[in-house]
C-alpha atoms as a PDB file:
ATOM      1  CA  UNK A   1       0.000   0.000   0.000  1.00  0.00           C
ATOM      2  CA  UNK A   2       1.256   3.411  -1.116  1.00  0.00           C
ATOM      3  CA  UNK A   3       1.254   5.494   2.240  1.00  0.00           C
ATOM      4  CA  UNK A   4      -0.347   9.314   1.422  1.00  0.00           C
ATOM      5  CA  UNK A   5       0.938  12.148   3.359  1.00  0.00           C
ATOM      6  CA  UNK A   6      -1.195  13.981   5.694  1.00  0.00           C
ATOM      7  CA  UNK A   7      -1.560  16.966   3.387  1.00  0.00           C
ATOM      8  CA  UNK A   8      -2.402  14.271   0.552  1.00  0.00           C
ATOM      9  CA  UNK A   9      -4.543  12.338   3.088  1.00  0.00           C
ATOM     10  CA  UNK A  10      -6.248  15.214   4.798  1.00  0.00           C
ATOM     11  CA  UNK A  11      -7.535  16.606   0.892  1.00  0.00           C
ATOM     12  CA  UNK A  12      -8.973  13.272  -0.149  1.00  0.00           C
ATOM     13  CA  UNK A  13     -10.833  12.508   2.828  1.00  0.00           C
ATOM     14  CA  UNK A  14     -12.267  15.962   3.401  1.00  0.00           C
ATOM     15  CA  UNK A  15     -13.557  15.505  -0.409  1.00  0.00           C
ATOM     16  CA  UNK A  16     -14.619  12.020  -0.506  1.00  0.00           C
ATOM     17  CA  UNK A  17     -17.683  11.545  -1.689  1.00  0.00           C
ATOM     18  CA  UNK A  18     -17.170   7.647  -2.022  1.00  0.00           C
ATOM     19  CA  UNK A  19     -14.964   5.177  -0.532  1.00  0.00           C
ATOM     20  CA  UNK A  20     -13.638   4.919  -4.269  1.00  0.00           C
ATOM     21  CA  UNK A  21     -12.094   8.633  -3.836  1.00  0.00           C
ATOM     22  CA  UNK A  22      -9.351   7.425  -1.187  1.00  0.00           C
ATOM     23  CA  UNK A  23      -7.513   4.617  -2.810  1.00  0.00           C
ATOM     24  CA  UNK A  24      -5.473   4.130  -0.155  1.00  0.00           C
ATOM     25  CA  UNK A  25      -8.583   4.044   3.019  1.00  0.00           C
ATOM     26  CA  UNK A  26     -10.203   1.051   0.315  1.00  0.00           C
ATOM     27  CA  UNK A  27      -7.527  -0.726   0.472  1.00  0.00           C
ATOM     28  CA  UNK A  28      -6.559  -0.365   3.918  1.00  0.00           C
ATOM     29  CA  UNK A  29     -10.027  -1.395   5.135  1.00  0.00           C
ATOM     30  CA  UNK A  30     -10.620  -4.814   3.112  1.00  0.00           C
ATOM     31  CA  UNK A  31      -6.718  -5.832   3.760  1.00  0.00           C
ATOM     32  CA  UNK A  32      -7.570  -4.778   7.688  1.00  0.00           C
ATOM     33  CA  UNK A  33     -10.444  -6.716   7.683  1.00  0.00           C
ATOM     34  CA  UNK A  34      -8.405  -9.692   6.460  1.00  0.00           C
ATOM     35  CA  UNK A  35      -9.793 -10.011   2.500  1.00  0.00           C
ATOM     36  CA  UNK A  36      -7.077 -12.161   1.164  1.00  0.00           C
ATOM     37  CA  UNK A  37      -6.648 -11.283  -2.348  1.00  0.00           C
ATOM     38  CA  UNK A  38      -4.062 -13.792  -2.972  1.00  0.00           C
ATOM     39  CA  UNK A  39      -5.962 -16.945  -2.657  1.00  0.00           C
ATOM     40  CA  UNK A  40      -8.791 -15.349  -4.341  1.00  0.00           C
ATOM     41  CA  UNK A  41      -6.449 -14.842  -7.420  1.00  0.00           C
ATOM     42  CA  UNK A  42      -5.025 -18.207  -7.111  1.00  0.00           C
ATOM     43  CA  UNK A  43      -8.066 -19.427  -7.439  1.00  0.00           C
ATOM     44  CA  UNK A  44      -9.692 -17.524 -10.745  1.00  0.00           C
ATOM     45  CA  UNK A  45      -6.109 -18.021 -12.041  1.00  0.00           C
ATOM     46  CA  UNK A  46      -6.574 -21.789 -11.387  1.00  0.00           C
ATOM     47  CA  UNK A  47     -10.099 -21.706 -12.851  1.00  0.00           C
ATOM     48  CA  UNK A  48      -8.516 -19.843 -16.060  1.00  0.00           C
ATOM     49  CA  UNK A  49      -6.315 -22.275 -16.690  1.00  0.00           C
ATOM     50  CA  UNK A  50      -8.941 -25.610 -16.210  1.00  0.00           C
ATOM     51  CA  UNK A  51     -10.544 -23.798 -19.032  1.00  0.00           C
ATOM     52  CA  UNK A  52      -7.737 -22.608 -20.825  1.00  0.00           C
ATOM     53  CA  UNK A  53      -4.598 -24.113 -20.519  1.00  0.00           C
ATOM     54  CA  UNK A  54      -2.490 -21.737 -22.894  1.00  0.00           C
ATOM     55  CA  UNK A  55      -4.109 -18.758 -21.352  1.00  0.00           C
ATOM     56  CA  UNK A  56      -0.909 -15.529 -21.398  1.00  0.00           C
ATOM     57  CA  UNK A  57      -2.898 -12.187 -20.958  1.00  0.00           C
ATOM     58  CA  UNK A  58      -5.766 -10.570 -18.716  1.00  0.00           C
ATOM     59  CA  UNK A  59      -7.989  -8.129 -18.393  1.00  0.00           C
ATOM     60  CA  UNK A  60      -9.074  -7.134 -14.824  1.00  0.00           C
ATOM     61  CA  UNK A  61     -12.531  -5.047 -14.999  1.00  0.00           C
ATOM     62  CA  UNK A  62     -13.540  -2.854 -12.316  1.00  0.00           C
ATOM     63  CA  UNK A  63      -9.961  -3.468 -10.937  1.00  0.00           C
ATOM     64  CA  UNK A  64      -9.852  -0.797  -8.207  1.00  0.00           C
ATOM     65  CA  UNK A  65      -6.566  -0.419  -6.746  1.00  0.00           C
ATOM     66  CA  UNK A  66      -5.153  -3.147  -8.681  1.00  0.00           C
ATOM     67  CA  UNK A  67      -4.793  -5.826  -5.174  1.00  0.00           C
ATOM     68  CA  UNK A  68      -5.819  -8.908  -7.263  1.00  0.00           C
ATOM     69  CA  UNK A  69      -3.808  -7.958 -10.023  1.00  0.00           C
ATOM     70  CA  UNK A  70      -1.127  -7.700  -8.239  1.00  0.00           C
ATOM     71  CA  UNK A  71      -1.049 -11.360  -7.473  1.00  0.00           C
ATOM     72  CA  UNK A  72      -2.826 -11.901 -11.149  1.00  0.00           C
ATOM     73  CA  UNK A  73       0.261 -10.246 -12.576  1.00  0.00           C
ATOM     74  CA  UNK A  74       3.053 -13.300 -11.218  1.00  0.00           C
ATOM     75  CA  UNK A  75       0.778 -15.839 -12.993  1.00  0.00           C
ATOM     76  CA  UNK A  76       0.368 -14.444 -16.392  1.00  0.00           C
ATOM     77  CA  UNK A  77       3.002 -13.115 -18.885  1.00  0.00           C
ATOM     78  CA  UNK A  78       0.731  -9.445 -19.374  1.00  0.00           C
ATOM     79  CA  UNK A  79      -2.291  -8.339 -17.338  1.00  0.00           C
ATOM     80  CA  UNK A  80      -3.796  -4.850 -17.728  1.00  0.00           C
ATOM     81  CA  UNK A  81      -6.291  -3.530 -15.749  1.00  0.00           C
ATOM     82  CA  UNK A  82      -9.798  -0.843 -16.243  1.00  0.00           C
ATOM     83  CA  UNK A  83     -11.691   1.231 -13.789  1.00  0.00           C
ATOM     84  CA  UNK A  84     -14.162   4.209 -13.881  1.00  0.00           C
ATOM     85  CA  UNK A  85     -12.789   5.587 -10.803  1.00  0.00           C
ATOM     86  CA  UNK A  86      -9.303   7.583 -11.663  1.00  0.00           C
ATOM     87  CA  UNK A  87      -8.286   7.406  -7.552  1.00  0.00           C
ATOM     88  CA  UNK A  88      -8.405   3.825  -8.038  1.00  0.00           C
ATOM     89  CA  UNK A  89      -6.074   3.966 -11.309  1.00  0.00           C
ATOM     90  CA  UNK A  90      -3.954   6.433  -9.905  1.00  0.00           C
ATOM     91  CA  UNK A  91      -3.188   3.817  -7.029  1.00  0.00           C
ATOM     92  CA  UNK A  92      -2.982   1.027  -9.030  1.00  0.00           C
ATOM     93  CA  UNK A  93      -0.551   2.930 -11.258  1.00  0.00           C
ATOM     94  CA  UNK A  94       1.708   3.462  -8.608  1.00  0.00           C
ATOM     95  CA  UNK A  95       1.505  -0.283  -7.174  1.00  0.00           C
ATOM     96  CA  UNK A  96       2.139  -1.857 -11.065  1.00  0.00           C
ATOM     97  CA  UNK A  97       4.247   0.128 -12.578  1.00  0.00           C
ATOM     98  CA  UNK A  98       4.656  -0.624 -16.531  1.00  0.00           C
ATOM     99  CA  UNK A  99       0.744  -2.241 -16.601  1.00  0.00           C
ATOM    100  CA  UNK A 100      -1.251  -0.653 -18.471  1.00  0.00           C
ATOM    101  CA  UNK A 101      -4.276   0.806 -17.036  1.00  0.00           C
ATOM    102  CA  UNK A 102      -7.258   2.232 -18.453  1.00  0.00           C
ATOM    103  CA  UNK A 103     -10.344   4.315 -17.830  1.00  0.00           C
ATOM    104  CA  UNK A 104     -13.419   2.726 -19.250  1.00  0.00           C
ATOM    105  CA  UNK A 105     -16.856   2.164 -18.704  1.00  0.00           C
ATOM    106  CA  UNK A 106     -17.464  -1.463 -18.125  1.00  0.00           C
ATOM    107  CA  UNK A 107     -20.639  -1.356 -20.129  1.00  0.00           C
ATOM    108  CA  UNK A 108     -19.233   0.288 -23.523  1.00  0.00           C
ATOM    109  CA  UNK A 109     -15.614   0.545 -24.041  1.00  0.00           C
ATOM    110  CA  UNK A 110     -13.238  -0.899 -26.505  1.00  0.00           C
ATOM    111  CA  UNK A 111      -9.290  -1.238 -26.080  1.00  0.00           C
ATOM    112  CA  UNK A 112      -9.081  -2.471 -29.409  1.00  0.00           C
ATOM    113  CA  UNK A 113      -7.449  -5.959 -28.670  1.00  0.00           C
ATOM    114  CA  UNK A 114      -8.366  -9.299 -27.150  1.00  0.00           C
ATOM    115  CA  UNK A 115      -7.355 -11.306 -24.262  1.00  0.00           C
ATOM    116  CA  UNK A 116      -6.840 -14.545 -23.067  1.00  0.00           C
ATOM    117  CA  UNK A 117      -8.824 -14.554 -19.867  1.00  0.00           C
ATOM    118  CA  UNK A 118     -11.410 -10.907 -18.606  1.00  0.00           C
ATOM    119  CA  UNK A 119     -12.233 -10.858 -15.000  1.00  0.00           C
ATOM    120  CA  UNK A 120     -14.420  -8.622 -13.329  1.00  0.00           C
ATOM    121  CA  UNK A 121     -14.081  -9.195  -9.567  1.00  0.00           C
ATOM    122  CA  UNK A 122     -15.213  -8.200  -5.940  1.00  0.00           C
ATOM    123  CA  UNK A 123     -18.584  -7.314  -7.290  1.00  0.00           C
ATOM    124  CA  UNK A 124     -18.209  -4.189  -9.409  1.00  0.00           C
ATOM    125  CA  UNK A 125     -20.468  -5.393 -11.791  1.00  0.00           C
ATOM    126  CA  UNK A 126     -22.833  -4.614  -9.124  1.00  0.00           C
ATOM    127  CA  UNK A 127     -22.522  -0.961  -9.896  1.00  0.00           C
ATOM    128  CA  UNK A 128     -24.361  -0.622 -12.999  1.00  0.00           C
ATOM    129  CA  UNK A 129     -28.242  -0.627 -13.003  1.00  0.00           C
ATOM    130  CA  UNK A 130     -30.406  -2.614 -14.429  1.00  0.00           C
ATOM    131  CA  UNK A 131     -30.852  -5.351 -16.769  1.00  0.00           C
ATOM    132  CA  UNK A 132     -29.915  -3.582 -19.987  1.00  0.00           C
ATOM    133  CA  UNK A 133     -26.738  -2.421 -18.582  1.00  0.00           C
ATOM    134  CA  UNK A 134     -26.077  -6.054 -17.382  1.00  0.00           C
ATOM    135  CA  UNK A 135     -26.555  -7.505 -20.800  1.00  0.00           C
ATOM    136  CA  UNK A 136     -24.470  -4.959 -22.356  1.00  0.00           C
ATOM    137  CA  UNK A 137     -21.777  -5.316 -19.773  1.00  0.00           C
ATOM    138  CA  UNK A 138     -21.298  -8.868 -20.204  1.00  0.00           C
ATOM    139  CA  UNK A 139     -21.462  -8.692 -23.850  1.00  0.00           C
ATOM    140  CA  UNK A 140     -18.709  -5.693 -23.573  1.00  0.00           C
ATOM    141  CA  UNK A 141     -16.896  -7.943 -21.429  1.00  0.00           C
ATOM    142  CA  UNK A 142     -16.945 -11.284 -23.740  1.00  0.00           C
ATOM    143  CA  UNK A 143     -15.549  -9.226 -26.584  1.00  0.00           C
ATOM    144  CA  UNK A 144     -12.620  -8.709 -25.337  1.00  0.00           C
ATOM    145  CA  UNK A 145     -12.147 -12.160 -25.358  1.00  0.00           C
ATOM    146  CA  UNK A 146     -10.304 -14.265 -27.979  1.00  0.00           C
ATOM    147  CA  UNK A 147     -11.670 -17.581 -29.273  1.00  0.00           C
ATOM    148  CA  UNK A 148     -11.490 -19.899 -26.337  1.00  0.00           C
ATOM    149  CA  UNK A 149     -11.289 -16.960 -23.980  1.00  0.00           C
ATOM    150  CA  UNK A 150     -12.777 -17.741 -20.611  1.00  0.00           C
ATOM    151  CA  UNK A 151     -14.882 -14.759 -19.067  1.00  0.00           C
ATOM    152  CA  UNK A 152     -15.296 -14.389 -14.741  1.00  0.00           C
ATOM    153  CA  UNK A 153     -17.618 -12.445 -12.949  1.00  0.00           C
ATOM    154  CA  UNK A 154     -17.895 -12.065  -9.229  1.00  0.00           C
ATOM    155  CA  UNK A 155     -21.946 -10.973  -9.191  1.00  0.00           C
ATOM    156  CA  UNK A 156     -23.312  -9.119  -5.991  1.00  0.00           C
ATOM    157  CA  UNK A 157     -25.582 -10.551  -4.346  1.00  0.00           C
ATOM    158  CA  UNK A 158     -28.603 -11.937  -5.377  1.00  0.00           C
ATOM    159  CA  UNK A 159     -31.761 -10.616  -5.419  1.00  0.00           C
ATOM    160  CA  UNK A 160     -33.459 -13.692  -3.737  1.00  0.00           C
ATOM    161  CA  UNK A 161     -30.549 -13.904  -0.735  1.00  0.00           C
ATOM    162  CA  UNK A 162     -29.957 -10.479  -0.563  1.00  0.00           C
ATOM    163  CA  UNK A 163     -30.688  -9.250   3.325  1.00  0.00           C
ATOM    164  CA  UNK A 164     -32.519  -5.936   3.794  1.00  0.00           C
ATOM    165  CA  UNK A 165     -31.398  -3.888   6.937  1.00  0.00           C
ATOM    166  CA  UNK A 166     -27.795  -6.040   7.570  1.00  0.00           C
ATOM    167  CA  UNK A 167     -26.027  -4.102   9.474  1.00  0.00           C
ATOM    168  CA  UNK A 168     -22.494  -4.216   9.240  1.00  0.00           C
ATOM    169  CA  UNK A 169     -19.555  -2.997  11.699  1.00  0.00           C
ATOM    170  CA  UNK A 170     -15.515  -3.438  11.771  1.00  0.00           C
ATOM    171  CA  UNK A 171     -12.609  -1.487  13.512  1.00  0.00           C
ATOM    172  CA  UNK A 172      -9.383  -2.112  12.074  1.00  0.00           C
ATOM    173  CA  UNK A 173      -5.554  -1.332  12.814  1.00  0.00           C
ATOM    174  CA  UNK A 174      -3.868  -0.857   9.910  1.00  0.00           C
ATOM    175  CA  UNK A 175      -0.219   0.674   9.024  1.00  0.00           C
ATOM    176  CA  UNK A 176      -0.376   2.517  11.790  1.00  0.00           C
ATOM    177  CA  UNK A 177      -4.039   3.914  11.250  1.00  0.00           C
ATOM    178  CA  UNK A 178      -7.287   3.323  12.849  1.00  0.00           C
ATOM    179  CA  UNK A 179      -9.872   2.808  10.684  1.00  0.00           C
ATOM    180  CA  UNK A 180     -13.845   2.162  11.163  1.00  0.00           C
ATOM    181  CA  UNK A 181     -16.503   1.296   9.051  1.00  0.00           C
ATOM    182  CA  UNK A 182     -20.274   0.782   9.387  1.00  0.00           C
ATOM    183  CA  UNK A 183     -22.837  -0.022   7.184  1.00  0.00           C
ATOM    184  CA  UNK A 184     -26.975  -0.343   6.806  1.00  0.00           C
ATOM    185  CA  UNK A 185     -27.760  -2.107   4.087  1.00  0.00           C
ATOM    186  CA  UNK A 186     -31.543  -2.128   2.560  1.00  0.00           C
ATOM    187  CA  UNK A 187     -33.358  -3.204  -0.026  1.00  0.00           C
ATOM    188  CA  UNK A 188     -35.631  -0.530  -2.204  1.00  0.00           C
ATOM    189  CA  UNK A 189     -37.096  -1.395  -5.477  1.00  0.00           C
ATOM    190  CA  UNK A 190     -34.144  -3.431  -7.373  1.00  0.00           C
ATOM    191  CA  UNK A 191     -31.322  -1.982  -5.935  1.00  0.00           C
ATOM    192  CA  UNK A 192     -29.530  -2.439  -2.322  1.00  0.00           C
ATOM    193  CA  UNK A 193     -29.491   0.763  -1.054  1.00  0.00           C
ATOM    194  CA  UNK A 194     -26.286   0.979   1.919  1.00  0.00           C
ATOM    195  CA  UNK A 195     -25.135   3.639   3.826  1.00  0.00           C
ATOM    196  CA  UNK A 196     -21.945   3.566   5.064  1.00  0.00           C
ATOM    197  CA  UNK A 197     -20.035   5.664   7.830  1.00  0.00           C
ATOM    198  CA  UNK A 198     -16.407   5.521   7.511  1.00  0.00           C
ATOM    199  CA  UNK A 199     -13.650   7.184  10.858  1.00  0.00           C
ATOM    200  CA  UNK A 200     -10.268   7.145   9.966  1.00  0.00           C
ATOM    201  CA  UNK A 201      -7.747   8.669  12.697  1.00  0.00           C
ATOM    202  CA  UNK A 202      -4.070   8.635  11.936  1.00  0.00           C
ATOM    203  CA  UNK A 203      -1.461   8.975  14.881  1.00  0.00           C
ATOM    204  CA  UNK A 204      -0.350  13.405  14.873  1.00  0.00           C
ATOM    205  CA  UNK A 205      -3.006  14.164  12.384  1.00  0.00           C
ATOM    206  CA  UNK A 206      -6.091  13.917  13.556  1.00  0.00           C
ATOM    207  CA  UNK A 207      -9.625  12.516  12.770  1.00  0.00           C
ATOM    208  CA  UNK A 208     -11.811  12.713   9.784  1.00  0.00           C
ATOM    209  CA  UNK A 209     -15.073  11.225   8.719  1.00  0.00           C
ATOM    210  CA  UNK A 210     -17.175  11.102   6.066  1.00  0.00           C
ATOM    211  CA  UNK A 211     -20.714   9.105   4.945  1.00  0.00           C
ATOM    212  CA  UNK A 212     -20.545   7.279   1.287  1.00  0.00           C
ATOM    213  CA  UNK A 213     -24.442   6.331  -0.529  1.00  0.00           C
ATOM    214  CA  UNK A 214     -23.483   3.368  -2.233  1.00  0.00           C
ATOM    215  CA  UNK A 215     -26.535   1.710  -4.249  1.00  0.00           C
ATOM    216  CA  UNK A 216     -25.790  -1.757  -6.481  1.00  0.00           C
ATOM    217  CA  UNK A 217     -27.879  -3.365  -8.695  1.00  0.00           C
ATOM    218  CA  UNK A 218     -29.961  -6.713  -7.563  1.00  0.00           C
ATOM    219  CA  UNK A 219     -30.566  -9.453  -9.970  1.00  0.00           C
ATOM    220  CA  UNK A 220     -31.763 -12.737  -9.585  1.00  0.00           C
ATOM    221  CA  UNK A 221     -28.974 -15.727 -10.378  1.00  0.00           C
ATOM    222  CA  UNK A 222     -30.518 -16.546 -13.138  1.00  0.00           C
ATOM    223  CA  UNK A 223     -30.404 -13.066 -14.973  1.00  0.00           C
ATOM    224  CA  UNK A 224     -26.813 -13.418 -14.705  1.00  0.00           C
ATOM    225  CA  UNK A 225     -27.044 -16.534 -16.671  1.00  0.00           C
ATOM    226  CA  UNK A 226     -29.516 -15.494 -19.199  1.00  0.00           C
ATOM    227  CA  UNK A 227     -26.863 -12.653 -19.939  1.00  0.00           C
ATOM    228  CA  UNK A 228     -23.893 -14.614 -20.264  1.00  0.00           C
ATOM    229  CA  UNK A 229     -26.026 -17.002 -22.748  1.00  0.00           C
ATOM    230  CA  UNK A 230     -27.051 -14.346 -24.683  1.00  0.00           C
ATOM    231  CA  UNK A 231     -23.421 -13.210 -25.400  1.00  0.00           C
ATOM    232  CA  UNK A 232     -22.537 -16.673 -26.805  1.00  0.00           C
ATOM    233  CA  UNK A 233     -21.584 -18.303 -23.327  1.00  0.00           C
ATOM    234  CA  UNK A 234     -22.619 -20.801 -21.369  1.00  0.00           C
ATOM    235  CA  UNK A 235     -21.879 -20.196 -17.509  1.00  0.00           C
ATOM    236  CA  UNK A 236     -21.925 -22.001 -14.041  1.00  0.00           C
ATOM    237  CA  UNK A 237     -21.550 -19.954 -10.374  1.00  0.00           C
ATOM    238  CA  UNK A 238     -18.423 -21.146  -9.127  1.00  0.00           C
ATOM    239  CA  UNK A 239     -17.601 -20.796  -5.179  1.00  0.00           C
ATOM    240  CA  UNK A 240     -14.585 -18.642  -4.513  1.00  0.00           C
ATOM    241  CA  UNK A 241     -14.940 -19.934  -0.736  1.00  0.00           C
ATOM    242  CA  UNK A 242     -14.347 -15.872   0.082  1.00  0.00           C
ATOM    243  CA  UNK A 243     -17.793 -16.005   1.064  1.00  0.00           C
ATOM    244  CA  UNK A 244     -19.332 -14.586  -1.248  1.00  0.00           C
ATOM    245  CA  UNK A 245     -21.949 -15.045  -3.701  1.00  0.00           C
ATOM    246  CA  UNK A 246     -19.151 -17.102  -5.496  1.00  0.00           C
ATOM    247  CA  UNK A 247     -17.987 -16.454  -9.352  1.00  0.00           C
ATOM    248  CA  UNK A 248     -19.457 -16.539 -13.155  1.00  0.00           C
ATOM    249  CA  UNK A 249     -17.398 -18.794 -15.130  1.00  0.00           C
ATOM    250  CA  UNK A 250     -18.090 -19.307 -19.093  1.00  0.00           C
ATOM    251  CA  UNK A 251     -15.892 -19.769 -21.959  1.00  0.00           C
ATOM    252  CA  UNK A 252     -16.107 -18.385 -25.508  1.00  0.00           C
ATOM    253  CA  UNK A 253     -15.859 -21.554 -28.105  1.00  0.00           C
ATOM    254  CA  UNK A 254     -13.129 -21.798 -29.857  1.00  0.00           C
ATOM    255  CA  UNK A 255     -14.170 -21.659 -33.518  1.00  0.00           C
ATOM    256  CA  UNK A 256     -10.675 -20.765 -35.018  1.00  0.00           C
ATOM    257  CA  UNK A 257      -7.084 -22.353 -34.924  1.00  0.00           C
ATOM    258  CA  UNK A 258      -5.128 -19.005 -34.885  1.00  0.00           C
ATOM    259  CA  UNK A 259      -4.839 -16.434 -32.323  1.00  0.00           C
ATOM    260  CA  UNK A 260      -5.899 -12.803 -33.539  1.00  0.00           C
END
């Protein structure tokens, strides 16, 4: 983790309007809390490879501060990496030097070339907002794959287990910071609608808060799967045993002997 200084610190938390404005306090929290990226990676790189043997490159979508590509990144010769959020590139930036990241709009964007493997983890898929912008996201998603290409999705949750009015709490230590986050999560219309209050205090600095709206889409399981078969592949719900709602897994047929 790149460590801000308080000027640098004390500027993006008194402007945060999201969680996704302070690289560094996103990361902090879900490393304090004990998310352990590496085995997640591991394991999608794992389930690449049952698929695709040969697989080289990947594209990480929604790839915040780049924490599972950095682990991504040792298995595969090239990874690159795309976000809407340009705090979360910046920081990724600085942790992968030489990678190439990208700003871009996981429901319409094009980098102009294919990859081997496109995941789209930690469920920022759950950010878009309804069922068009599903469809088109996965079918954004599947073409940047190449023939054979396998295509994962970490979902949010799912409409029929999602719980309206969890309440969530953790204090954390971390790098020398104390950091606090809690949450009220309910459900209104088709969308989880959570509120989350987030204290960081840092030792001869001081204290700051702020409050971050977060809403994410809620679709049943199956939408997810209509989606994926309506861009050409067929998909089963892995568990990541992270748990989670567990991970989309499909694989784009390979109808051609050469790579593009």
């Amino acid at each position: 983790m790149t460590t801000a200084t308080p000027t640098e610190w004390g500027r993006a938390l008194a402007a945060a309007r999201t969680v996704y404005d302070v690289a560094p306090l996103y990361e902090a929290i879900y490393l304090g809390r004990g998310k352990d990226y590496a085995t997640e990676s591991a394991k999608v790189a794992a389930l690449i490879r049952e698929r695709n043997p040969g697989a080289r490159d990947l594209l990480d979508v929604g790839c915040g501060p780049g924490t599972h590509l950095h682990h991504l990144a040792t298995v595969f010769d090239r990874v690159e990496g795309a976000d809407l959020a340009e705090p979360m590139l910046a920081h990724a930036r600085e942790r992968l030097p030489g990678v190439p990241f990208h700003r871009a709009d996981m429901r319409d964007f094009d980098l102009g070339r294919r990859f081997d493997a496109v995941t789209s983890l930690f469920s920022a898929i759950g950010n878009i907002r309804d069922g068009s912008e599903l469809r088109a996201a996965v079918r954004c998603l599947r073409g940047h794959l190449r023939p054979g290409g396998v295509l994962l999705v970490e979902p949010w949750w799912f409409s029929e287990n999602f719980v309206s009015g969890h309440v969530g709490g953790d204090v954390v230590e971390f790098e020398g910071m104390t950091l606090a986050r809690v949450s009220h999560s309910v459900r209104k219309g088709a969308s989880s609608h959570m509120t989350v209050h987030y204290v960081v205090a840092r030792p001869g600095e001081g204290i700051w808060h702020f409050t971050d709206e977060h809403v994410m889409a809620l679709f049943p399981r199956d939408e997810y799967l209509a989606a994926f078969r309506e861009a050409g592949l067929d998909a089963e719900l892995v568990d990541l045993g992270n748990g989670g709602p567990g991970v989309f897994v499909g694989t784009l047929a390979d109808t051609s002997a050469a790579r593009p």
